[in-house]
PDB file of N, CA and C in Angstrom:
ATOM      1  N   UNK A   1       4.706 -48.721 -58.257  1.00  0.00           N
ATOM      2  CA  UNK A   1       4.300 -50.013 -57.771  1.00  0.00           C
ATOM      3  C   UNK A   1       3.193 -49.835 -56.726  1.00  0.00           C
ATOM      4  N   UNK A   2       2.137 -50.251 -56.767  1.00  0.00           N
ATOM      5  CA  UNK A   2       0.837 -50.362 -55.971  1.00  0.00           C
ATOM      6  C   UNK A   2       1.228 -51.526 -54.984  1.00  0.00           C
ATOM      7  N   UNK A   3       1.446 -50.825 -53.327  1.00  0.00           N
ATOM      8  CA  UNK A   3       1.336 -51.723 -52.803  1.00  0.00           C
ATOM      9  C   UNK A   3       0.396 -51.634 -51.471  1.00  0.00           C
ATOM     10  N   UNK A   4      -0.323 -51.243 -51.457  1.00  0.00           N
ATOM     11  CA  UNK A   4      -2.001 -51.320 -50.882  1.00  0.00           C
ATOM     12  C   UNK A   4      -2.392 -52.805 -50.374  1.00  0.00           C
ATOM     13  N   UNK A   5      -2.669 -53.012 -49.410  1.00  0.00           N
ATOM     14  CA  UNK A   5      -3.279 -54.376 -49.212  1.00  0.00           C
ATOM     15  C   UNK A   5      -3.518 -54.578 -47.899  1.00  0.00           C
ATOM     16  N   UNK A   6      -3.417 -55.621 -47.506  1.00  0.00           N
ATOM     17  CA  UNK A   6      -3.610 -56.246 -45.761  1.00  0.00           C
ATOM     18  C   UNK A   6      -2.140 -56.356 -45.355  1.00  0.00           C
ATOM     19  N   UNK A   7      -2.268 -55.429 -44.009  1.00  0.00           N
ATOM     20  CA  UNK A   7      -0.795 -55.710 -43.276  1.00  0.00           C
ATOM     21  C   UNK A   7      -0.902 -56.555 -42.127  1.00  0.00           C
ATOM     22  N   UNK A   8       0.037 -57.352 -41.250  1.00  0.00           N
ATOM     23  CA  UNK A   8      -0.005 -57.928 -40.067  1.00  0.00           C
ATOM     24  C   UNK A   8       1.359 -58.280 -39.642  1.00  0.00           C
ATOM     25  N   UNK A   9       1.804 -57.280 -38.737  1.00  0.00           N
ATOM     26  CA  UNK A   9       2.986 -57.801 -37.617  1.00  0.00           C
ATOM     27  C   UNK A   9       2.936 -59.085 -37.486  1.00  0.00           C
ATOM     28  N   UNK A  10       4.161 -59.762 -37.779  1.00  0.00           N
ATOM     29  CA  UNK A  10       4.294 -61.352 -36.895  1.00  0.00           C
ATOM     30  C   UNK A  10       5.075 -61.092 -36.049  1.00  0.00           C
ATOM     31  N   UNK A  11       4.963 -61.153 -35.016  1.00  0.00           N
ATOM     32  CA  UNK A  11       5.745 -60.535 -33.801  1.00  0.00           C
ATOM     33  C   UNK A  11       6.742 -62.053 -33.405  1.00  0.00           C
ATOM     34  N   UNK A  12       6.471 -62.930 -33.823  1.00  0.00           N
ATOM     35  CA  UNK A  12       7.459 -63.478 -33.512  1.00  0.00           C
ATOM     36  C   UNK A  12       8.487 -63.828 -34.367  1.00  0.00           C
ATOM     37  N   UNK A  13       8.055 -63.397 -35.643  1.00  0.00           N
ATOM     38  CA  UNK A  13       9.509 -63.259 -36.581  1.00  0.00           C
ATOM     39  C   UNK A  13       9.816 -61.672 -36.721  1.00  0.00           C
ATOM     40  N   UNK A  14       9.496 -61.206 -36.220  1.00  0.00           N
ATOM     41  CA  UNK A  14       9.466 -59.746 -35.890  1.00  0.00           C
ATOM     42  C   UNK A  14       9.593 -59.106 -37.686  1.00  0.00           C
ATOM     43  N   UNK A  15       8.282 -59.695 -38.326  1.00  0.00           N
ATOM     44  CA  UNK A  15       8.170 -59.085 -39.822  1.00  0.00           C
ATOM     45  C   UNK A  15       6.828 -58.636 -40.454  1.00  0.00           C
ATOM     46  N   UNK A  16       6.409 -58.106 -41.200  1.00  0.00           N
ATOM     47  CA  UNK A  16       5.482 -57.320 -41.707  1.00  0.00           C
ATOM     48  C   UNK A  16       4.224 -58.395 -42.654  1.00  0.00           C
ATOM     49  N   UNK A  17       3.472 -58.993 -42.458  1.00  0.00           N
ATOM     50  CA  UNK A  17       2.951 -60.374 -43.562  1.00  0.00           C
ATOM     51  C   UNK A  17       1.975 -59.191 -44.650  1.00  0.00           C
ATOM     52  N   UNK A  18       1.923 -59.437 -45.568  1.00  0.00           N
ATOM     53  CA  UNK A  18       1.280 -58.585 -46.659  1.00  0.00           C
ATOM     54  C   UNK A  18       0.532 -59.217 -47.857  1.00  0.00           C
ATOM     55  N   UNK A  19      -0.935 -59.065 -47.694  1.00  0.00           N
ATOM     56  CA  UNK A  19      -1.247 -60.042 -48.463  1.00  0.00           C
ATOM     57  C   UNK A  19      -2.186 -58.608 -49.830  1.00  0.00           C
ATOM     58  N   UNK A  20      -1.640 -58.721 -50.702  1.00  0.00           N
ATOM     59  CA  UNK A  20      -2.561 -57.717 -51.619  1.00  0.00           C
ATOM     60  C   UNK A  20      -3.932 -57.809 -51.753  1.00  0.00           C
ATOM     61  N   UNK A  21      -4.675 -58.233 -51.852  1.00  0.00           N
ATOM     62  CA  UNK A  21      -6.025 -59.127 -52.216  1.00  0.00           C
ATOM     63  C   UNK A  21      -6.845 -59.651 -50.979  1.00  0.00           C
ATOM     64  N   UNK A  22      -6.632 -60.503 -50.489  1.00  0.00           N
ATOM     65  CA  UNK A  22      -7.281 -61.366 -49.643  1.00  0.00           C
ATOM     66  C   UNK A  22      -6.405 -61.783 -48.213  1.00  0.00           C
ATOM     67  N   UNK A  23      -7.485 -61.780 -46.939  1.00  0.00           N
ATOM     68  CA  UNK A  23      -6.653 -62.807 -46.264  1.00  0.00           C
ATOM     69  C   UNK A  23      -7.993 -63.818 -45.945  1.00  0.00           C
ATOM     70  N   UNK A  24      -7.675 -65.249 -45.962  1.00  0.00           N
ATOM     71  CA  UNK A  24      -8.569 -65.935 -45.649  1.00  0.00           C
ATOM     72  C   UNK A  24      -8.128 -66.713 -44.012  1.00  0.00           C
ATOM     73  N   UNK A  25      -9.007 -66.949 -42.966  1.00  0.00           N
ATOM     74  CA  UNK A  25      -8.919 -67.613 -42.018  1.00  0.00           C
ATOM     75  C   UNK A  25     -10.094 -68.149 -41.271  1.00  0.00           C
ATOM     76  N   UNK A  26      -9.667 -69.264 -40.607  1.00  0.00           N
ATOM     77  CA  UNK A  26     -10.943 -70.157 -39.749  1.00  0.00           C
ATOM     78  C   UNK A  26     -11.845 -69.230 -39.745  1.00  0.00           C
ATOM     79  N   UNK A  27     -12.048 -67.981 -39.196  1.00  0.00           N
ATOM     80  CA  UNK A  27     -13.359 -67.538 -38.390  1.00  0.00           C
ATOM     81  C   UNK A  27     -13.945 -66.167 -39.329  1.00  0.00           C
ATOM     82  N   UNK A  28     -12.980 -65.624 -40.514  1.00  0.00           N
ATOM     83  CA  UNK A  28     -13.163 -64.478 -41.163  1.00  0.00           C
ATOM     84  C   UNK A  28     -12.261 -64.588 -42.816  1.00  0.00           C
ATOM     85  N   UNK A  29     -12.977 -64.041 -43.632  1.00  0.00           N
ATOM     86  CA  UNK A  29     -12.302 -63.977 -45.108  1.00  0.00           C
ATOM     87  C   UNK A  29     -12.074 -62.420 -44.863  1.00  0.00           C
ATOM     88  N   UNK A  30     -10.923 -61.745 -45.508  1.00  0.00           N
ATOM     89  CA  UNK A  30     -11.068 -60.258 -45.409  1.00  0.00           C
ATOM     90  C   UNK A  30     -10.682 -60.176 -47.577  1.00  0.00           C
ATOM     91  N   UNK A  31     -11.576 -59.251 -47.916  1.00  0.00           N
ATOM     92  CA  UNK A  31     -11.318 -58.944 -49.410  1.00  0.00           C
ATOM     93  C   UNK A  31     -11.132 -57.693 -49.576  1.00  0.00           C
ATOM     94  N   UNK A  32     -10.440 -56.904 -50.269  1.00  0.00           N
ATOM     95  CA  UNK A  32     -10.499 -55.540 -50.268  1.00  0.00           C
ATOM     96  C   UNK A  32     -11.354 -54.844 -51.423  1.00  0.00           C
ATOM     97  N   UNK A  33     -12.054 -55.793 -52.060  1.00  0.00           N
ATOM     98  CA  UNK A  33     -13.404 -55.291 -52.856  1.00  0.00           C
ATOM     99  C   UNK A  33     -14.565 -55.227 -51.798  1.00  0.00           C
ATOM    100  N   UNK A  34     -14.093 -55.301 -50.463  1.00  0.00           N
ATOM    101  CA  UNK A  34     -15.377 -55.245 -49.666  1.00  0.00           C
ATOM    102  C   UNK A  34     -14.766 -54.031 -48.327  1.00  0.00           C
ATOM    103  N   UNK A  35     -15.962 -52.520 -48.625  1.00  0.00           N
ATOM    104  CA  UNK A  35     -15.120 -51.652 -48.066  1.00  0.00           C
ATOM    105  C   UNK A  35     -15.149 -51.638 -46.824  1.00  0.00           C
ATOM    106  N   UNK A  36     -16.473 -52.462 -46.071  1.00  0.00           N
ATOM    107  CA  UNK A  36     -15.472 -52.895 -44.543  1.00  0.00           C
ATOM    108  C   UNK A  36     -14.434 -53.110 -44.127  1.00  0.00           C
ATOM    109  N   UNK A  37     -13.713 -54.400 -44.973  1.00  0.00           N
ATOM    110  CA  UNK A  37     -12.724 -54.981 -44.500  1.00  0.00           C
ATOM    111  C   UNK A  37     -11.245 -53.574 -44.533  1.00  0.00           C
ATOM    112  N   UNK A  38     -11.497 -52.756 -45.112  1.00  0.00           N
ATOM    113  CA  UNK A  38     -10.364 -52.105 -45.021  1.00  0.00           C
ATOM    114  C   UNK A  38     -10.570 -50.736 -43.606  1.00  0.00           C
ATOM    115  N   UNK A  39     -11.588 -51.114 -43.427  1.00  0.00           N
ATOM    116  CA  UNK A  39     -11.650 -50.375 -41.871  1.00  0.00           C
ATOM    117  C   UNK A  39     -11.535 -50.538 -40.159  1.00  0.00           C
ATOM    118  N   UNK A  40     -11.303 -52.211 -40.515  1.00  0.00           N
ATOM    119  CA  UNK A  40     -11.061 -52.005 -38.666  1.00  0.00           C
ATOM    120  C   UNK A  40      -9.735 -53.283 -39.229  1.00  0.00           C
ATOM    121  N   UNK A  41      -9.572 -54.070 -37.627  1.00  0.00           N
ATOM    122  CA  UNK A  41      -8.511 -54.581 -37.869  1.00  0.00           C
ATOM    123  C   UNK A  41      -9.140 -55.871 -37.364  1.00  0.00           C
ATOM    124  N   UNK A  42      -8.611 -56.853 -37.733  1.00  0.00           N
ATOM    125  CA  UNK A  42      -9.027 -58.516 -37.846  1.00  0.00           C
ATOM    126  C   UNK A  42      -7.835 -59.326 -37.840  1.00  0.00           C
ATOM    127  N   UNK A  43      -7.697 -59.874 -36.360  1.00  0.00           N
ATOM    128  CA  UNK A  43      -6.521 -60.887 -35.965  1.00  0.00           C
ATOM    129  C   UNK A  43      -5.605 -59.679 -36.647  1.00  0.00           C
ATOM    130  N   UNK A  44      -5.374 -58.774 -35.828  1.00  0.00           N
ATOM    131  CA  UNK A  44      -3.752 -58.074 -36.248  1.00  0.00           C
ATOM    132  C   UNK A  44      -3.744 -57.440 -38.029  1.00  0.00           C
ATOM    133  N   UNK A  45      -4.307 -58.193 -39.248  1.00  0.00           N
ATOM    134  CA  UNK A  45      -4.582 -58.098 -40.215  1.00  0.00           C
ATOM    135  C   UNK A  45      -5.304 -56.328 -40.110  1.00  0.00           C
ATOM    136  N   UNK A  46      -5.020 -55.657 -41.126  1.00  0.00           N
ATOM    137  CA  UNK A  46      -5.347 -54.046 -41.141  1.00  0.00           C
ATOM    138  C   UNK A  46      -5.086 -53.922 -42.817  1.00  0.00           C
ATOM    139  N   UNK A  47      -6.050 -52.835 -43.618  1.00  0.00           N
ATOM    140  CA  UNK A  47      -5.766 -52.474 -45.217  1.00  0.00           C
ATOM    141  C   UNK A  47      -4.949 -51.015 -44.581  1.00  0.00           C
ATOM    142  N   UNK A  48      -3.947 -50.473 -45.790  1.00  0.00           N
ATOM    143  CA  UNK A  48      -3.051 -49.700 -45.687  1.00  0.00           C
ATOM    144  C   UNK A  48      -2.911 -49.536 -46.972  1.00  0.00           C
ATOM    145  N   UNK A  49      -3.186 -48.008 -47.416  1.00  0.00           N
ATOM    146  CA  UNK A  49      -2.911 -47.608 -49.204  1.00  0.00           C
ATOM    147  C   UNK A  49      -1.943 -47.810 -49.527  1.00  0.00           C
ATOM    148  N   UNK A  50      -0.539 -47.430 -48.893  1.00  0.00           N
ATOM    149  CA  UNK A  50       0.937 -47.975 -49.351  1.00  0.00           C
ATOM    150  C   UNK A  50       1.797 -48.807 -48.106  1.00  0.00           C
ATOM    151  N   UNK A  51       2.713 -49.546 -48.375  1.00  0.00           N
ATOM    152  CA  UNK A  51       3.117 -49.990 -47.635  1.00  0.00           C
ATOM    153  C   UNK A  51       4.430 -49.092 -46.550  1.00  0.00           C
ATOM    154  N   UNK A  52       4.599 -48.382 -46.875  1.00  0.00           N
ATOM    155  CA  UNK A  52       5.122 -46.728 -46.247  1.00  0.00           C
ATOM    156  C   UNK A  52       4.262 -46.823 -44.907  1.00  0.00           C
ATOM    157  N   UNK A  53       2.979 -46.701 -45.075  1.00  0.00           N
ATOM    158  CA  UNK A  53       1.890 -46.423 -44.016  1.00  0.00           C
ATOM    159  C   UNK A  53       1.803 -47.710 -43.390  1.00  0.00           C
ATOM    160  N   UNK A  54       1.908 -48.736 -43.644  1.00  0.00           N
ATOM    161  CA  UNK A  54       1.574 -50.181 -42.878  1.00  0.00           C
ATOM    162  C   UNK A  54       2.718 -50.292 -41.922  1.00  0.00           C
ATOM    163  N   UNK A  55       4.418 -50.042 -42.446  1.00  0.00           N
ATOM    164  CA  UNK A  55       5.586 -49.870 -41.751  1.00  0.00           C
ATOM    165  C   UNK A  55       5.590 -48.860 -40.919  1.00  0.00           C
ATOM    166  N   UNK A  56       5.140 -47.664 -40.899  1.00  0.00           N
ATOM    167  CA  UNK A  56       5.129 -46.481 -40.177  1.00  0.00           C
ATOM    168  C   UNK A  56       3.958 -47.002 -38.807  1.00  0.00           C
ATOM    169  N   UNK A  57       2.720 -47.608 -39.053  1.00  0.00           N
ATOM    170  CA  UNK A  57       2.370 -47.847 -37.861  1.00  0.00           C
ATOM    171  C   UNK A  57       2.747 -48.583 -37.081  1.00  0.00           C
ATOM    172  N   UNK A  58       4.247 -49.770 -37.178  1.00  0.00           N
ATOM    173  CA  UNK A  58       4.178 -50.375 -36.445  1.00  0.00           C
ATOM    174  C   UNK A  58       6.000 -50.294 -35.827  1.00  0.00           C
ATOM    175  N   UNK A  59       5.936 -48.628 -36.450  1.00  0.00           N
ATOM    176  CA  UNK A  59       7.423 -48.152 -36.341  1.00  0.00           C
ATOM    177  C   UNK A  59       8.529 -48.754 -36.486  1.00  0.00           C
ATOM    178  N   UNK A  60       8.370 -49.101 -37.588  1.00  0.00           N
ATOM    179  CA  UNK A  60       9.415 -49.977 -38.657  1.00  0.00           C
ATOM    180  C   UNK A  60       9.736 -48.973 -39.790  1.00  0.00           C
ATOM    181  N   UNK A  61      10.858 -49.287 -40.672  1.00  0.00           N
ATOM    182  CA  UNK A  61      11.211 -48.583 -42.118  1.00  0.00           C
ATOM    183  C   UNK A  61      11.202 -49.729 -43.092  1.00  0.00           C
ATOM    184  N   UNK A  62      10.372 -48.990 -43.558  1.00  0.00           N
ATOM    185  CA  UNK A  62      10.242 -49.813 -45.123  1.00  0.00           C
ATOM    186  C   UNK A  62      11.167 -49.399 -45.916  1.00  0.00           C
ATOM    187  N   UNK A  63      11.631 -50.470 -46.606  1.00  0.00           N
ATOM    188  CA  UNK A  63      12.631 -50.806 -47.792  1.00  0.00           C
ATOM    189  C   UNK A  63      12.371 -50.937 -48.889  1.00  0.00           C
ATOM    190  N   UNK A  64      11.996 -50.721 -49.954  1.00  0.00           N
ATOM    191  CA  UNK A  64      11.212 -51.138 -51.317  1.00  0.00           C
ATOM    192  C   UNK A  64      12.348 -51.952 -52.039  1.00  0.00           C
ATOM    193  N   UNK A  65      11.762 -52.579 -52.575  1.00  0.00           N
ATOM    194  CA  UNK A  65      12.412 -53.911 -53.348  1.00  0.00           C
ATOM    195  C   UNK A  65      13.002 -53.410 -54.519  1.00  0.00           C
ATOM    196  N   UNK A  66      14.610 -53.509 -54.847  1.00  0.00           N
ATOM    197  CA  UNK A  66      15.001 -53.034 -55.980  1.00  0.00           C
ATOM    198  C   UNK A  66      14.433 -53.523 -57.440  1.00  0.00           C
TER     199      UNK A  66
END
């Protein structure tokens, strides 16, 4: 299962938001056909090759979905 995409802590539901593809917002679109966007971080939003690595930076354990 490919799960690569945009990660972002919601710190106040204390959960992981994961968008595969796209995140769109007021001030920035992030696409991951565009290889900027997978290099810095935008409103908390960050690209991560698996989701292993998106949980590990924010020292959480990932669970994979049965």
């Amino acid at each position: 299962m490919n799960t690569s995409g945009f990660y972002k802590l919601d710190t106040e539901e204390g959960i992981i938001l994961y968008a595969p593809n796209s995140v769109h917002a007021p001030t920035f679109t992030l696409l991951k056909e565009v290889a900027e966007n997978k290099t810095g971080i935008y409103d908390g939003w960050q690209w991560f090759e698996t989701a292993e690595e998106a949980y590990q930076s924010h020292n959480m354990t990932y669970i994979p979905p049965n």
